[in-house]
Protein backbone atom coordinates (compact mmCIF):
# COMPACT_ATOMS: atom_id res chain seq x y z
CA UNK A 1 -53.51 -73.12 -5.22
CA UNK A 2 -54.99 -71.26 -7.77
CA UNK A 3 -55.24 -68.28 -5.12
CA UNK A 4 -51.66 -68.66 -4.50
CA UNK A 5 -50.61 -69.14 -8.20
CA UNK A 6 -52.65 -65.48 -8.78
CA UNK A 7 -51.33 -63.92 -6.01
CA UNK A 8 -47.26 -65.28 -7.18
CA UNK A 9 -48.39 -63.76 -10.91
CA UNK A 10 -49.43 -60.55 -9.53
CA UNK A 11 -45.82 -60.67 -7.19
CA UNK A 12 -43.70 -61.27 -9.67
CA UNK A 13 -43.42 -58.08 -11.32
CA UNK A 14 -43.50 -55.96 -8.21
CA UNK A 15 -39.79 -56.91 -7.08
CA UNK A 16 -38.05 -54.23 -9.60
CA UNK A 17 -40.35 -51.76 -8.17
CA UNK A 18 -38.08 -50.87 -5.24
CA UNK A 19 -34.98 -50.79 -7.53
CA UNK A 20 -36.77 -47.81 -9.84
CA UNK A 21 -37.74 -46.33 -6.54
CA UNK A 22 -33.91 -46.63 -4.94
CA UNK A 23 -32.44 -45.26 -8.59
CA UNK A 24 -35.21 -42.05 -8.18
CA UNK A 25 -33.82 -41.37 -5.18
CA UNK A 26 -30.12 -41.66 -5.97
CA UNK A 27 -30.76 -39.28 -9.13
CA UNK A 28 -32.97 -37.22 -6.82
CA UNK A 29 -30.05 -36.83 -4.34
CA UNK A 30 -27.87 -36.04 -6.37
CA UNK A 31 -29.59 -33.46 -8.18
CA UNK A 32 -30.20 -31.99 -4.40
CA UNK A 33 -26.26 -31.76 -3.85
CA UNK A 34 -25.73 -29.91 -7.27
CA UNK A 35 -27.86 -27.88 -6.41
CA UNK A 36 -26.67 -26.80 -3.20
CA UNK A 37 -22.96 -26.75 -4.15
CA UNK A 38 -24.39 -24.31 -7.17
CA UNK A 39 -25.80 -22.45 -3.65
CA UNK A 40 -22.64 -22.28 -1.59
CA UNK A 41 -20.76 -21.66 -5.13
CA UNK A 42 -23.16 -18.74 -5.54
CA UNK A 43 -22.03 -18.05 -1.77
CA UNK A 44 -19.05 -17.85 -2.35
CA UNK A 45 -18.93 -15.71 -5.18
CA UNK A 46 -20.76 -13.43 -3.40
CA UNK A 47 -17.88 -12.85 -0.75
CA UNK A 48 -15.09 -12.10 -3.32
CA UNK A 49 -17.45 -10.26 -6.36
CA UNK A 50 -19.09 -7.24 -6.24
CA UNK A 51 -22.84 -7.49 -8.13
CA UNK A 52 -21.43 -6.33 -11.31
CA UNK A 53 -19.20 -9.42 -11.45
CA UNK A 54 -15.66 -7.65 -10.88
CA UNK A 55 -13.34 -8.98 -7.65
CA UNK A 56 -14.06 -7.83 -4.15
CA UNK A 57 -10.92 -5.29 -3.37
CA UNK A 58 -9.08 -6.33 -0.84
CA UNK A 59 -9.15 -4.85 2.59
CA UNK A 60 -6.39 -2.53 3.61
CA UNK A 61 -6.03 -1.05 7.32
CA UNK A 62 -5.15 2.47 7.49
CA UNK A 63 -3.34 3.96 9.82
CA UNK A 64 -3.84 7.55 9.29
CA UNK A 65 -1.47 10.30 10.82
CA UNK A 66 -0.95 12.61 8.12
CA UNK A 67 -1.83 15.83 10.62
CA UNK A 68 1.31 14.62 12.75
CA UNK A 69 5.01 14.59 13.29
CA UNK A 70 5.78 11.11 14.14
CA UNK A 71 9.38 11.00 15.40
CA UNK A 72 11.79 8.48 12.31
CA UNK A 73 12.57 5.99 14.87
CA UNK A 74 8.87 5.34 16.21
CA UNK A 75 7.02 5.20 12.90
CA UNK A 76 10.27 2.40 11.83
CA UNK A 77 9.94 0.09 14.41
CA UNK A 78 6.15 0.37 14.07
CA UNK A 79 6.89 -0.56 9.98
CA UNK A 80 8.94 -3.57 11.60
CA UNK A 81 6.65 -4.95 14.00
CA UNK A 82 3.30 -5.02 11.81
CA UNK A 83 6.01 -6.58 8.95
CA UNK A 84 6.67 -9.17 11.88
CA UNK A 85 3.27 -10.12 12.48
CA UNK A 86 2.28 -10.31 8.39
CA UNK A 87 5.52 -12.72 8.08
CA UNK A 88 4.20 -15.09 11.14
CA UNK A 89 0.51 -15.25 9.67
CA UNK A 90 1.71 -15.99 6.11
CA UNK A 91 4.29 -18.77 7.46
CA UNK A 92 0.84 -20.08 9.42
CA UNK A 93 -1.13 -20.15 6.10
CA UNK A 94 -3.58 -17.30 7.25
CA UNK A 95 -4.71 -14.42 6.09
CA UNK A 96 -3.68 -11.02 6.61
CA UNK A 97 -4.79 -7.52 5.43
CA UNK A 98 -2.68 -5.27 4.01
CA UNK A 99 -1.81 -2.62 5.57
CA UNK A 100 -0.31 1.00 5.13
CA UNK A 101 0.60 4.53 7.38
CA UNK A 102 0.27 7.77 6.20
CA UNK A 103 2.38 10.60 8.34
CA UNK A 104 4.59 13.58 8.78
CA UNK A 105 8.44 13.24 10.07
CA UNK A 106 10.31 15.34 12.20
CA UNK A 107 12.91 16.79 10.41
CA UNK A 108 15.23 13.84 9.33
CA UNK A 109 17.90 12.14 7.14
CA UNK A 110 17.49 8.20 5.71
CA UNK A 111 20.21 6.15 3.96
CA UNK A 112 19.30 3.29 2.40
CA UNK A 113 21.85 0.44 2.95
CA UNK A 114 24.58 0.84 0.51
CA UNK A 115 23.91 4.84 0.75
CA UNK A 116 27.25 6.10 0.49
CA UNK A 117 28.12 9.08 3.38
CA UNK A 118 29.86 11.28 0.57
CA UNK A 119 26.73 12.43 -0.19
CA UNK A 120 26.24 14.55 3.41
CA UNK A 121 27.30 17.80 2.96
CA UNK A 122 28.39 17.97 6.61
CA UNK A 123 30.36 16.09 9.34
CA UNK A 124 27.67 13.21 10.26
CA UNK A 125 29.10 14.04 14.20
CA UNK A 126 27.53 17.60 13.51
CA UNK A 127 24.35 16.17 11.73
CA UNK A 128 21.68 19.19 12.18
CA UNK A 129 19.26 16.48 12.26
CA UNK A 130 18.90 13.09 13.74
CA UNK A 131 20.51 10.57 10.43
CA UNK A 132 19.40 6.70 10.11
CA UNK A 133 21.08 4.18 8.52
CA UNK A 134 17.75 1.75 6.94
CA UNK A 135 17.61 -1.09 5.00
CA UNK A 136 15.82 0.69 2.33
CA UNK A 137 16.83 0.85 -1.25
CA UNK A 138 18.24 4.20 -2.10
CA UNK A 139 20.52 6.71 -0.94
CA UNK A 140 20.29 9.63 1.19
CA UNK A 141 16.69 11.57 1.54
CA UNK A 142 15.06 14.14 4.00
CA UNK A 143 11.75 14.11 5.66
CA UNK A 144 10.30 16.81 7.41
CA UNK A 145 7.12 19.07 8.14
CA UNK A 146 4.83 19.53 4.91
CA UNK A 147 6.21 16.27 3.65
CA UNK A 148 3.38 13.07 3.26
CA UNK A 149 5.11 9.52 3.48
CA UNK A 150 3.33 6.33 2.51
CA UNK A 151 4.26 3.34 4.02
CA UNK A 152 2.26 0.34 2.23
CA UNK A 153 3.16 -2.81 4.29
CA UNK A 154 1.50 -5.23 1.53
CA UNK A 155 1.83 -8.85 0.48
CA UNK A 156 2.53 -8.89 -2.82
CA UNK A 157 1.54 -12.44 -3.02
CA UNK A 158 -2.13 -11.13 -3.28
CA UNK A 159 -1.19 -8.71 -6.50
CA UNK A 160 2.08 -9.01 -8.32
CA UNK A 161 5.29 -10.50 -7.09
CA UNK A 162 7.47 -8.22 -9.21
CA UNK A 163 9.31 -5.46 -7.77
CA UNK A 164 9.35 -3.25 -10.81
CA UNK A 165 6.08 -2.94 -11.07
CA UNK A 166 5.46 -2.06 -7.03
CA UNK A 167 8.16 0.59 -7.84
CA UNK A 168 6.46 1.77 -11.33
CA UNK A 169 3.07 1.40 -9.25
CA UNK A 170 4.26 3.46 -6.62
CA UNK A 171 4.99 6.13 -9.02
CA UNK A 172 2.30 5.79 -11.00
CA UNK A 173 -0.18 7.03 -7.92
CA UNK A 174 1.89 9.91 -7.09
CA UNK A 175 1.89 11.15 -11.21
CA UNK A 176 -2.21 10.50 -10.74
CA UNK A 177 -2.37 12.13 -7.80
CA UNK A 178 -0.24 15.47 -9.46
CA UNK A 179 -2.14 15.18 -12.96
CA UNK A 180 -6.38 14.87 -11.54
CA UNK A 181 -5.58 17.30 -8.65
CA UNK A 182 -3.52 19.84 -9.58
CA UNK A 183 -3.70 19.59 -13.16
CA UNK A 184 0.61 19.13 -13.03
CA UNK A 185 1.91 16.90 -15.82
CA UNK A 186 4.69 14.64 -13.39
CA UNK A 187 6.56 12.02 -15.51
CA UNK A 188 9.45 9.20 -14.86
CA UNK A 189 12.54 9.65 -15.64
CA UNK A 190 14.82 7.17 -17.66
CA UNK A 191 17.34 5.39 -14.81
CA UNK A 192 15.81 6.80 -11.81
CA UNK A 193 13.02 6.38 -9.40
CA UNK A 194 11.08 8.83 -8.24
CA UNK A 195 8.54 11.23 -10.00
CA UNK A 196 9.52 14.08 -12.03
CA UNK A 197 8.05 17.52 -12.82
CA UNK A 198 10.80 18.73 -15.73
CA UNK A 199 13.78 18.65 -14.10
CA UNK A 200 12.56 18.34 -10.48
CA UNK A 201 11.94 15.94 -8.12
CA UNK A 202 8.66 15.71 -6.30
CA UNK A 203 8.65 12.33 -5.02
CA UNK A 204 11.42 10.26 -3.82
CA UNK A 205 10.93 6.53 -3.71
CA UNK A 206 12.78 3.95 -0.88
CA UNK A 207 11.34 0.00 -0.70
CA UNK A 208 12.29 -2.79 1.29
CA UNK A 209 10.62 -6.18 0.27
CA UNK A 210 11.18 -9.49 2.40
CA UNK A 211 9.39 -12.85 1.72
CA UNK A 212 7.35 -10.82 -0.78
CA UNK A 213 6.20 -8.07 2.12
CA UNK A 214 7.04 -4.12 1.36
CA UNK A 215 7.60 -1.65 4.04
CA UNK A 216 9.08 1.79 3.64
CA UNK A 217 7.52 3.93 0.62
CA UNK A 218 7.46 6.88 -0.87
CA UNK A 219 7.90 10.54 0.53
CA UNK A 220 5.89 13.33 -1.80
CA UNK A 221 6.86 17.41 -0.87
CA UNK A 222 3.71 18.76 -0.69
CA UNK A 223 4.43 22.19 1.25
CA UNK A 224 7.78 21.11 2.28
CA UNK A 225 10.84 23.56 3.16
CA UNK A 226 13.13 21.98 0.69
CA UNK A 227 16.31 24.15 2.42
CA UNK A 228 17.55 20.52 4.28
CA UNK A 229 18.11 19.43 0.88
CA UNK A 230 20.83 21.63 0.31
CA UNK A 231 22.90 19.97 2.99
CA UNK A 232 22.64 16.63 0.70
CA UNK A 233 23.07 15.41 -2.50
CA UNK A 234 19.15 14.13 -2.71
CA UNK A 235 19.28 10.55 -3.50
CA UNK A 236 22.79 10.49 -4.86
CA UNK A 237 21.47 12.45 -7.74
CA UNK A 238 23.78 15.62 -8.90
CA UNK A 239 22.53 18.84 -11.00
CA UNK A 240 19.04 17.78 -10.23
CA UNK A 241 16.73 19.75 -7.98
CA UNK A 242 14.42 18.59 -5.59
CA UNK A 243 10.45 20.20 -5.75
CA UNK A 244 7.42 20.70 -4.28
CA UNK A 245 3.64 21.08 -4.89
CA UNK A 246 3.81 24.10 -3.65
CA UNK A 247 6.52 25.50 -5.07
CA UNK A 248 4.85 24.16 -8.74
CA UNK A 249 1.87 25.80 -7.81
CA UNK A 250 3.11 29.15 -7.67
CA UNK A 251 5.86 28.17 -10.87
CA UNK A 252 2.36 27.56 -12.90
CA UNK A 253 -0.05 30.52 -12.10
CA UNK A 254 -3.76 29.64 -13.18
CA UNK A 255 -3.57 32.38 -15.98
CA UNK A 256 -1.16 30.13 -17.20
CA UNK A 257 -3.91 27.11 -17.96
CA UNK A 258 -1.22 25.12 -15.81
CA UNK A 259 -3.38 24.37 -12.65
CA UNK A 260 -6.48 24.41 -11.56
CA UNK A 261 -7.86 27.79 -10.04
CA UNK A 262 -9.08 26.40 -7.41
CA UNK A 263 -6.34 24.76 -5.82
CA UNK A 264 -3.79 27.81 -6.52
CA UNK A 265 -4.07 30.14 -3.45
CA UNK A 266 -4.68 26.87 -1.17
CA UNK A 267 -2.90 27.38 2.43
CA UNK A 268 -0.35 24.92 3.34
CA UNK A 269 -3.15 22.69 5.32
CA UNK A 270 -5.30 23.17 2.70
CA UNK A 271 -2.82 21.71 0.74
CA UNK A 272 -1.63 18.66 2.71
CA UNK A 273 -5.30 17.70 3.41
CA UNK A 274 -6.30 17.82 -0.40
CA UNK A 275 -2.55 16.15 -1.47
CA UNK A 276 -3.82 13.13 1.49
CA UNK A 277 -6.90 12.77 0.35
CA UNK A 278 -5.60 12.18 -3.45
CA UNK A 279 -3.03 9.99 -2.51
CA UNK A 280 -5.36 7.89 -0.53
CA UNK A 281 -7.80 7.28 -3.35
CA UNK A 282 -5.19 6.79 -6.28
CA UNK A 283 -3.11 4.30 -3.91
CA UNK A 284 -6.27 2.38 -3.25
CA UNK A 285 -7.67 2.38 -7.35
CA UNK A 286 -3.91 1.25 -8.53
CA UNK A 287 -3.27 -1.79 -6.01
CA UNK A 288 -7.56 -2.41 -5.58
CA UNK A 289 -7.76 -1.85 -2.37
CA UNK A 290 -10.75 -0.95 0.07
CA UNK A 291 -9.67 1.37 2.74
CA UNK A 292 -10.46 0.19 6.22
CA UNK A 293 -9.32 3.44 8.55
CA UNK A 294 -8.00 1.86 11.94
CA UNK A 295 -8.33 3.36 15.54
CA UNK A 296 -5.07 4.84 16.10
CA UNK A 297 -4.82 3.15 19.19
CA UNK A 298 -3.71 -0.05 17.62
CA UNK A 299 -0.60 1.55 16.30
CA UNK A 300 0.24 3.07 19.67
CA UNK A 301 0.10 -0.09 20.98
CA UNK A 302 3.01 -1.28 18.45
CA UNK A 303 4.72 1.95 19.18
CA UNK A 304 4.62 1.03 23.28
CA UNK A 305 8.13 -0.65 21.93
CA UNK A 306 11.08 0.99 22.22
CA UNK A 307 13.03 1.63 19.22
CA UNK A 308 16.54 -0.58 19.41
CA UNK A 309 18.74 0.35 16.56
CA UNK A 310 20.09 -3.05 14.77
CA UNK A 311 22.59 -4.10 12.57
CA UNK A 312 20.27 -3.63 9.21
CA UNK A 313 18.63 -0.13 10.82
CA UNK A 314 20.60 2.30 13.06
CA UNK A 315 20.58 5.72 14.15
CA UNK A 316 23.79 7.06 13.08
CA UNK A 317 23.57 10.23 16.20
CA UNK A 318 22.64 10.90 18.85
């Protein structure tokens, strides 16, 4: 008895043990999962920062056919179809790059959708180039040789749903591209879109935004013959002229303190390739995005399909 009455005293106090023991753990445990959501946190931060602690730009697939003449109708329904499969991944809750195409156009005329036909200069059965009704904003334009057109196919859900400032950004890349290249001061001007060199227009600008998705862009004359223009009343805009790099160029000689030397004498290829590579960088520093170039393949395959005019987008001859 006296065995068992020593050996209850000594039991009695051992029962909380266990309990401490069971609270350690629970404290322990939980200490392990902060620390490994702190891990996956960490992870995670990883994926969308860069090491200096600014966002991870967003990927943007580049098709990139700014050596080429890609017929109005092609490049379109391409625009259409990669706008088609954006729309059905965004309705799906998944995520899509953005995604934009850099070309040449045979020689061409665009409306937008309310463009008005008073402002062709000729008898649109006699058209001395093919003419397509879009559903662009704007009125009538040209593209042809020597011309570079941008066609960002972007959510805007991923940087700023507000139309103004896609337009005003839009601009904004072209007047960066003009000022650290070629040393050409290119401005807005008040009422209009576009971008400005005094009173000439370099760029003209054309969106179409559905659901928050662009497609069409902007069209700047590098070494374009601006001649077709005469046959139009450029973007419904009268007593205004239409311009070119080139033609600045040789407006503002180097002795001048205008332009860069270096970029004065350029050949026309010279000058497209330089004018590409610009707009590729300032487009991708304005709307932070990282530049993925795509096999050109890819595209082809979306241009395997057959342009069919429609009611919003139709070729207006034949």
């Amino acid at each position: 008895m006296i065995v068992a009455g020593a050996h209850f005293s000594i039991s009695i106090p051992a029962y909380p043990a266990p309990q401490r023991t069971k609270k350690s753990y629970r404290t322990q445990t939980r200490a392990n999962l902060s620390k490994l959501k702190q891990l996956l946190d960490s992870k995670a931060s990883e994926s969308t920062s860069l090491s200096d602690g600014r966002p991870r730009p967003r990927t943007c697939e580049c098709f990139d056919l700014h050596k080429s003449l890609v017929p109005y109708g092609e490049a379109w329904s391409w625009q259409k179809r990669i706008f088609r499969e954006k729309k059905a991944l965004i309705e799906k809750n998944q995520e899509c790059p953005d995604t934009v195409i850099i070309l040449q156009h045979n020689p061409v005329y665009t409306l937008g959708t309310g463009s008005s036909e008073e402002y062709l200069n000729f008898d649109i059965k006699d058209a001395p180039y093919d003419v397509y009704r879009t559903e662009r904003g704007g009125e009538v334009t040209y593209h042809g040789p020597g011309q570079l057109v941008m066609y960002p196919i972007i959510n805007l859900r991923n940087h700023r749903m507000d139309l103004h400032w896609y337009l005003r950004g839009l601009e904004e890349v072209v007047i960066r591209v003009l000022s650290s290249t070629f040393s050409i001061k290119a401005s807005r001007l008040e009422g209009f879109t576009g971008v400005w060199v005094g009173e000439k227009k370099v760029a003209a600008i054309g969106i179409r935004v559905s659901q928050w998705i662009t497609y069409h862009g902007l069209a700047l004359n590098v070494t374009t013959d601006l001649t077709p223009f005469h046959s139009i009343v450029p973007c419904g805009i009268r007593n205004r002229q239409v311009g070119s790099i080139k033609g600045l160029l040789r407006e503002f000689q180097p002795s001048t303190g205008c332009v860069k030397p270096d970029v004065a004498h350029l050949s026309d290829c010279q000058l497209i390739d330089i004018t590409h590579a610009s707009l590729v960088k300032e487009f991708s520093k304005f709307f932070k995005l990282e530049i993925d170039h795509r096999n050109m393949s890819i595209l082809g395959a979306c241009g395997n399909n057959s342009y069919k005019p429609s009611q919003k987008g139709t070729k207006l001859t034949d």
